[in-house]
Structures are given as C-alpha cells and as structure tokens.
C-alpha atoms as a PDB file:
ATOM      1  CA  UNK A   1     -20.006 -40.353 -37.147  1.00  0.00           C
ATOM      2  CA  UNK A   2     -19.062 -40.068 -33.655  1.00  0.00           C
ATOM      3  CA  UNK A   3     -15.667 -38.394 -33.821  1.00  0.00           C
ATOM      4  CA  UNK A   4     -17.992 -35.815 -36.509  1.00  0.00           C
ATOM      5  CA  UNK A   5     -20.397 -35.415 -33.363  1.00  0.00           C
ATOM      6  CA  UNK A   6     -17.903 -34.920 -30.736  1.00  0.00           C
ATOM      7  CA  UNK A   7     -16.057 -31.887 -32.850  1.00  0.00           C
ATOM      8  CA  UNK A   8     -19.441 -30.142 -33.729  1.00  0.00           C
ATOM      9  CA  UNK A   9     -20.097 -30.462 -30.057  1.00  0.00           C
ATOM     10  CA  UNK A  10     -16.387 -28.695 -29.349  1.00  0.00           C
ATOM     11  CA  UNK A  11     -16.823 -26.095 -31.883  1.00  0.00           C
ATOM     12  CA  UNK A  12     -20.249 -25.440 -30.255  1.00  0.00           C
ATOM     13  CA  UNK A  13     -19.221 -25.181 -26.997  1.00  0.00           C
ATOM     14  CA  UNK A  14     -16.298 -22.595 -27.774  1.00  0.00           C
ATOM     15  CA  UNK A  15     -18.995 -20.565 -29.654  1.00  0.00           C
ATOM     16  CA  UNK A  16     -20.896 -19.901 -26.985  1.00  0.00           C
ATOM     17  CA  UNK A  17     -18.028 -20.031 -24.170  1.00  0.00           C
ATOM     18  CA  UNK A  18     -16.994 -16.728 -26.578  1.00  0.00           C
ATOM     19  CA  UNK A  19     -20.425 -15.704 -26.252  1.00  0.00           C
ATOM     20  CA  UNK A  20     -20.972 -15.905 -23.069  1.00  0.00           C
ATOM     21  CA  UNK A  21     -17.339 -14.335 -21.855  1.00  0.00           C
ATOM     22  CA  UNK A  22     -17.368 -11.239 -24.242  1.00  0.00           C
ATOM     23  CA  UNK A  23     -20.836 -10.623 -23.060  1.00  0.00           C
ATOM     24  CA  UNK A  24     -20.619  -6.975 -21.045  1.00  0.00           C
ATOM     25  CA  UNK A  25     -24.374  -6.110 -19.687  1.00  0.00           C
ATOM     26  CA  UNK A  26     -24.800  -2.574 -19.027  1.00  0.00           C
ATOM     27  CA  UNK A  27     -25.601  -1.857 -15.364  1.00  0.00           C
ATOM     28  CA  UNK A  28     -28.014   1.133 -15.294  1.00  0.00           C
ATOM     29  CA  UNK A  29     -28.098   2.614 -11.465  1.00  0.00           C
ATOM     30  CA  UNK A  30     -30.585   4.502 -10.061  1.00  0.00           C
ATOM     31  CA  UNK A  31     -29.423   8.161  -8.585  1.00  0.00           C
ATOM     32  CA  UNK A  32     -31.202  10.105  -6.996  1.00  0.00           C
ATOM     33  CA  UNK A  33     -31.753  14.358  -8.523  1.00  0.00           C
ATOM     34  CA  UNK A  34     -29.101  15.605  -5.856  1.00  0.00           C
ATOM     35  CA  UNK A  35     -26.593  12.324  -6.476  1.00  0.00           C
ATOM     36  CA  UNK A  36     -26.976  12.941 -10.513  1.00  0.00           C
ATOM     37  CA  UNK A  37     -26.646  17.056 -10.556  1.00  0.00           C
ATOM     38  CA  UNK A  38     -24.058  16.811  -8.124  1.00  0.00           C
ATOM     39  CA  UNK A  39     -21.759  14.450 -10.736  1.00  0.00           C
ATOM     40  CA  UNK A  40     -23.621  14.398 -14.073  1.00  0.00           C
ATOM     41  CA  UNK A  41     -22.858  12.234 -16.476  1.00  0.00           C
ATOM     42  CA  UNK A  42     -23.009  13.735 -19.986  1.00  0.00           C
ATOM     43  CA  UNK A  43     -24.109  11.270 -23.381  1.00  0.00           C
ATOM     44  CA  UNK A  44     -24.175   8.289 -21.018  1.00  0.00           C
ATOM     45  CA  UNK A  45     -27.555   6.560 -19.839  1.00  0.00           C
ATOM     46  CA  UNK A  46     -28.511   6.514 -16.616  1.00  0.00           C
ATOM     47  CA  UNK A  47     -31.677   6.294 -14.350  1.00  0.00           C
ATOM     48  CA  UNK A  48     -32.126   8.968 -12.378  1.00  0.00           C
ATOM     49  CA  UNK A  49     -35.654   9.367  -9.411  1.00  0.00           C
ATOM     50  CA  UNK A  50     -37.079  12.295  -7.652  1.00  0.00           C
ATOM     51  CA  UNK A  51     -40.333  13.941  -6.702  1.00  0.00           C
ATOM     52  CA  UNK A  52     -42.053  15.710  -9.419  1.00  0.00           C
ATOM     53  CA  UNK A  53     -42.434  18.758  -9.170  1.00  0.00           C
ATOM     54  CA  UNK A  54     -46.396  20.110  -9.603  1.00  0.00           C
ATOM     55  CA  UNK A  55     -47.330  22.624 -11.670  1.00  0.00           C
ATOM     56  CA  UNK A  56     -44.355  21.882 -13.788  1.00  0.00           C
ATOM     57  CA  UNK A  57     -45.796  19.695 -16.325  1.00  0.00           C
ATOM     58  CA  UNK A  58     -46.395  21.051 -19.756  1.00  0.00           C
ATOM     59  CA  UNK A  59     -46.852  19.091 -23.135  1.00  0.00           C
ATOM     60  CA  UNK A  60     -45.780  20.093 -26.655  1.00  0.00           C
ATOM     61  CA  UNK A  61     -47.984  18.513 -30.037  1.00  0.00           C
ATOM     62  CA  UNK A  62     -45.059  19.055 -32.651  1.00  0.00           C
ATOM     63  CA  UNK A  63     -43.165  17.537 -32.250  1.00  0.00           C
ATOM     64  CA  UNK A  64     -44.982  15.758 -29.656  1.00  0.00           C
ATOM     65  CA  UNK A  65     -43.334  15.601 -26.498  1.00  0.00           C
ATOM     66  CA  UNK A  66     -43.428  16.719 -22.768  1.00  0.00           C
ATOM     67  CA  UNK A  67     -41.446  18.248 -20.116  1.00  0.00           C
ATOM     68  CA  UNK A  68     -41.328  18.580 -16.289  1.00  0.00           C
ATOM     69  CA  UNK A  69     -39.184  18.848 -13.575  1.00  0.00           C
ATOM     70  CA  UNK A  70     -38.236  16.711 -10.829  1.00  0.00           C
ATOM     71  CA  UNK A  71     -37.047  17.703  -7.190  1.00  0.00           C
ATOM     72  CA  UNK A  72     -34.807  15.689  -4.871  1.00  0.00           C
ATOM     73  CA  UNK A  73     -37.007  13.143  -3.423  1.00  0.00           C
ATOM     74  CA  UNK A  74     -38.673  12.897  -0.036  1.00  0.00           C
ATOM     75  CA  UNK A  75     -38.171  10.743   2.759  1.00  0.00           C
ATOM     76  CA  UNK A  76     -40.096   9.690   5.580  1.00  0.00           C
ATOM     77  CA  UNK A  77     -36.932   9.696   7.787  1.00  0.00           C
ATOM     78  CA  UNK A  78     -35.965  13.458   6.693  1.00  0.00           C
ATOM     79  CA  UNK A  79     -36.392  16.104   9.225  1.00  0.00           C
ATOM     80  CA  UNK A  80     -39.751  17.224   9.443  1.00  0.00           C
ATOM     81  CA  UNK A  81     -38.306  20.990  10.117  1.00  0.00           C
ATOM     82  CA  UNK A  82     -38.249  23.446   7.545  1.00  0.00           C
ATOM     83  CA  UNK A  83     -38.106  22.342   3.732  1.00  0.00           C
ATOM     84  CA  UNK A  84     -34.525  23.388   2.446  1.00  0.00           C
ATOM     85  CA  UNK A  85     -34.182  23.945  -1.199  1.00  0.00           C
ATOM     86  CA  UNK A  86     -34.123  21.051  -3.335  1.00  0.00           C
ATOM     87  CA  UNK A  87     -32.097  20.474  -6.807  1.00  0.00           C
ATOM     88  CA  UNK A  88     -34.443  20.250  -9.575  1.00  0.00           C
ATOM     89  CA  UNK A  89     -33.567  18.535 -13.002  1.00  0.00           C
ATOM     90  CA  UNK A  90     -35.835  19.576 -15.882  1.00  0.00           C
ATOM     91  CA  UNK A  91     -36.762  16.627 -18.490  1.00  0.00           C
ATOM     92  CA  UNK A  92     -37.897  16.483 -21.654  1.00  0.00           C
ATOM     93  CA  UNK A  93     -40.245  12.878 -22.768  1.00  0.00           C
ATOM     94  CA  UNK A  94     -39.713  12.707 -25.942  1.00  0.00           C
ATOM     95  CA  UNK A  95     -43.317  10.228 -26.693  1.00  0.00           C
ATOM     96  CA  UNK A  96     -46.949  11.442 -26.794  1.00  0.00           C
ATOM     97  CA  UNK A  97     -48.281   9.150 -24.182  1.00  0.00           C
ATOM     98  CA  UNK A  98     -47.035   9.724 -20.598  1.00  0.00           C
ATOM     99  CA  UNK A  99     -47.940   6.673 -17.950  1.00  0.00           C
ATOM    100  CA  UNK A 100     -51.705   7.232 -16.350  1.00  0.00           C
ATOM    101  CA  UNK A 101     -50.294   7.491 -12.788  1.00  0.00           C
ATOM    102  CA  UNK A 102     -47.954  10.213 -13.893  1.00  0.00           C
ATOM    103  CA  UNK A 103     -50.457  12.772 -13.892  1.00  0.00           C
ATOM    104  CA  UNK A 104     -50.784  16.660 -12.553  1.00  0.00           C
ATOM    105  CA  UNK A 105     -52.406  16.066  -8.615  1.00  0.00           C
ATOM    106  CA  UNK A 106     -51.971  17.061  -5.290  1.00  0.00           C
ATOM    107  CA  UNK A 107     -50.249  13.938  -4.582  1.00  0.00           C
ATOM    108  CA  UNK A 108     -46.270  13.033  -4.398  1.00  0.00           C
ATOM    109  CA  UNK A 109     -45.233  11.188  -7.348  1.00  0.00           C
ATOM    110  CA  UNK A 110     -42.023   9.314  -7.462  1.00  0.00           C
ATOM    111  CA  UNK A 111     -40.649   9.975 -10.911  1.00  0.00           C
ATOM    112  CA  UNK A 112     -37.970   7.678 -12.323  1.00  0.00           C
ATOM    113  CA  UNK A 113     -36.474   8.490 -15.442  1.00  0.00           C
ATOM    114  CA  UNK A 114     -34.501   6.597 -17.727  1.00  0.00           C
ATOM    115  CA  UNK A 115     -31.942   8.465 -19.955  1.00  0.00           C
ATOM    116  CA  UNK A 116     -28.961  10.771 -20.978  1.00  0.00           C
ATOM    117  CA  UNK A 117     -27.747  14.255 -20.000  1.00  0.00           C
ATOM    118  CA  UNK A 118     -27.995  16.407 -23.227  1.00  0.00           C
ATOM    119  CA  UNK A 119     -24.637  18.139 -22.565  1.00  0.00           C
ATOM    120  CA  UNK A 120     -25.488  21.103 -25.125  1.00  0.00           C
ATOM    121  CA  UNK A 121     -28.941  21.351 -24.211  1.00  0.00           C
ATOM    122  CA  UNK A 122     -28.388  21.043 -20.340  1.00  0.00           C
ATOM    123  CA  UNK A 123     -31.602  18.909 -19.739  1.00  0.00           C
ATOM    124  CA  UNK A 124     -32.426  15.245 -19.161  1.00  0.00           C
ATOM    125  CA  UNK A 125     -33.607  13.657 -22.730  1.00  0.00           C
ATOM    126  CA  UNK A 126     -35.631  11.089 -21.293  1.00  0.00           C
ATOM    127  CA  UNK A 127     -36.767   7.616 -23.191  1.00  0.00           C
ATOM    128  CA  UNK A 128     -38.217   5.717 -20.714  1.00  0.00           C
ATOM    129  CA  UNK A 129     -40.632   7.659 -17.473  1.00  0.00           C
ATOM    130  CA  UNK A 130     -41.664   5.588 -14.602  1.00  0.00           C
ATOM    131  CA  UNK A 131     -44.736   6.537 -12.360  1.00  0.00           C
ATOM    132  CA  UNK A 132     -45.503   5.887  -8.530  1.00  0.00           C
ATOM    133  CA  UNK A 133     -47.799   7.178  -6.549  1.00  0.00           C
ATOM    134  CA  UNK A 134     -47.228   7.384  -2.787  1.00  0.00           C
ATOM    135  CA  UNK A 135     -48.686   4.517  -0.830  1.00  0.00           C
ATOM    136  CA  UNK A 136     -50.570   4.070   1.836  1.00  0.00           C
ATOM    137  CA  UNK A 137     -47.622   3.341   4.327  1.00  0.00           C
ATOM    138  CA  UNK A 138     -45.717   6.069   2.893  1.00  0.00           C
ATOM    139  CA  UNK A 139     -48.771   8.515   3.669  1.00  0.00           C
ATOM    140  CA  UNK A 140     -48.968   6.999   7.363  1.00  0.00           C
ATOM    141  CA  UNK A 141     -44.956   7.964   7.474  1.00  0.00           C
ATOM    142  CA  UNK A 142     -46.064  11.484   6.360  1.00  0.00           C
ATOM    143  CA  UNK A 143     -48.479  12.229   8.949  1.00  0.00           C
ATOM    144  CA  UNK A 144     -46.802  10.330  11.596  1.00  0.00           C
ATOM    145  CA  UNK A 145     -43.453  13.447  10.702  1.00  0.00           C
ATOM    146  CA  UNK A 146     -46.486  15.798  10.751  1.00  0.00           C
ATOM    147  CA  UNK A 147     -46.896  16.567   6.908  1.00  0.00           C
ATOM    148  CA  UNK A 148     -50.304  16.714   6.142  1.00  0.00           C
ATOM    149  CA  UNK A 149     -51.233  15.809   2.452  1.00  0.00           C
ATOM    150  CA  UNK A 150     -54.132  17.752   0.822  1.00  0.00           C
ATOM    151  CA  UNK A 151     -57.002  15.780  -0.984  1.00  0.00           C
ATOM    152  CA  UNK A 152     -56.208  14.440  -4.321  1.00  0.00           C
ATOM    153  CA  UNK A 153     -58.315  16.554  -7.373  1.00  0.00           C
ATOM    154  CA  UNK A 154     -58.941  14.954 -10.778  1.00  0.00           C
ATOM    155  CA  UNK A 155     -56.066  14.817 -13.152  1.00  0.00           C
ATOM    156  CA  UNK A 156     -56.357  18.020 -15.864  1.00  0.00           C
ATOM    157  CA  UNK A 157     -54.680  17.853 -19.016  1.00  0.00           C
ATOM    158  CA  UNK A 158     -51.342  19.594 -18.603  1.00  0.00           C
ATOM    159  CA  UNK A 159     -50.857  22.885 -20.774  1.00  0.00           C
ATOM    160  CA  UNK A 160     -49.081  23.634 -23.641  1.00  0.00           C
ATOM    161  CA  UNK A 161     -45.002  24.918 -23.175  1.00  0.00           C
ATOM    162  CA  UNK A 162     -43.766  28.066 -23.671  1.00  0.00           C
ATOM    163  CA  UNK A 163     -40.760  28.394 -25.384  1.00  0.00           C
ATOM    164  CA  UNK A 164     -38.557  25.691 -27.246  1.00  0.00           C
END
C-alpha cells in the first residue's frame, strides 16, 4: 500500500512540476498613446492609456458598439507652456455598455484600453475600457501649473457615428 502511495505521490508531483514549468503568463504592459503609435504592435494585445479626447465619443446600435479617441496623456509635471500637439489613437468598444465614469464631461478622463491594433483597419479594437476620473490631488497639481478646469456639466448621451 505504501510503495502504491509513494508512486501516485511521484507521478503527482511530476504532473504538476510540468504544469507549473510550461506555464508562460502573458505580461500585458501599459503604454502610453505616444509610446504605442510610436512602435505599434499589430494582432498582439496590449494595454494602452491616454486622455480622452471630448467631443469624440460617438455610439453605434448595430451592431452595437462605440468609438472615441484618446490623446497622449497629461501630466502634472509637463510644462505648463503652450499645449503641443498630441498623438491621438481612435478606438472602437466593441460592447453596448461603456463604464459610468467614462462619460462625455468637462473633466479629464484617464482612458485605459485593453486590446489589439487592427492592422487592416488601422484602429484600436478594444475588449476591455477602463475609466478614471481625475482626482482631487491631481486637480490641486493642475491649478498649482496654472490650468484651470471648467465646471463639470451632466453627462449627455453621446451621438450616433457617422460613417462605418
């Protein structure tokens, strides 16, 4: 019974030693919208943040879906001089809910978005969207680099896209 025991327990143990070494997670890294543009990477997921961009939000019923753009992000040790262009990376969402806090407002939102780089398409296919809102620290860092934010309004629904 015992010399039974002890060879389940090796055969066991080699299972999941096999397991365990063949095991490869895949790393996803955040980039940031000039990072990402500046070396995309094509069929391969990836997590890519920036600023969204207002007014660019737009929402599609069939199929259901919705698109926006994000800008490279801002930072409360950036120059508080004048605003030089910023890369923008258009996404589409493919899901018919959208977090609340990603919403159409005066306020910056951090956008992070999960996904792969359609290569024929050129946009961002999206699966996953996450949502910040700028903090109260961050807002103190804004004013303190003499940015003034403008009061927030309620969110609207976005509008329908244009287009395909």
């Amino acid at each position: 019974m015992s010399r039974k025991l002890l060879v389940g327990t090796l055969i066991l143990a080699a299972g999941i030693l096999v397991v365990v070494f063949q095991y490869r997670p895949s790393a996803v890294y955040s980039l940031s919208v000039s990072e990402f543009l500046a070396h995309p990477r094509l069929e391969q997921l990836v997590r890519v943040q920036g600023t969204f961009v207002r007014g660019s939000l737009c929402r599609r019923d069939n199929p259901c879906e919705y698109r926006f753009r994000l800008a490279s992000g801002w930072s409360p040790r950036a120059d508080a001089g004048p605003a030089a262009p910023s890369a923008e990376l258009s996404v589409r969402y493919r899901q018919c809910i959208i977090p609340d806090t990603f919403r159409e407002s005066n306020q910056l939102t951090t956008i992070t978005v999960e996904g792969e780089m359609c290569a024929s398409c050129h946009r961002f296919e999206a699966s996953t969207v996450f949502a910040r809102m700028i903090g109260k620290y961050e807002m103190h860092e804004m004013k303190a680099h003499g940015q003034a934010l403008p009061p927030p309004t309620p969110p609207q629904p976005p509008p329908l896209c244009s287009g395909s």
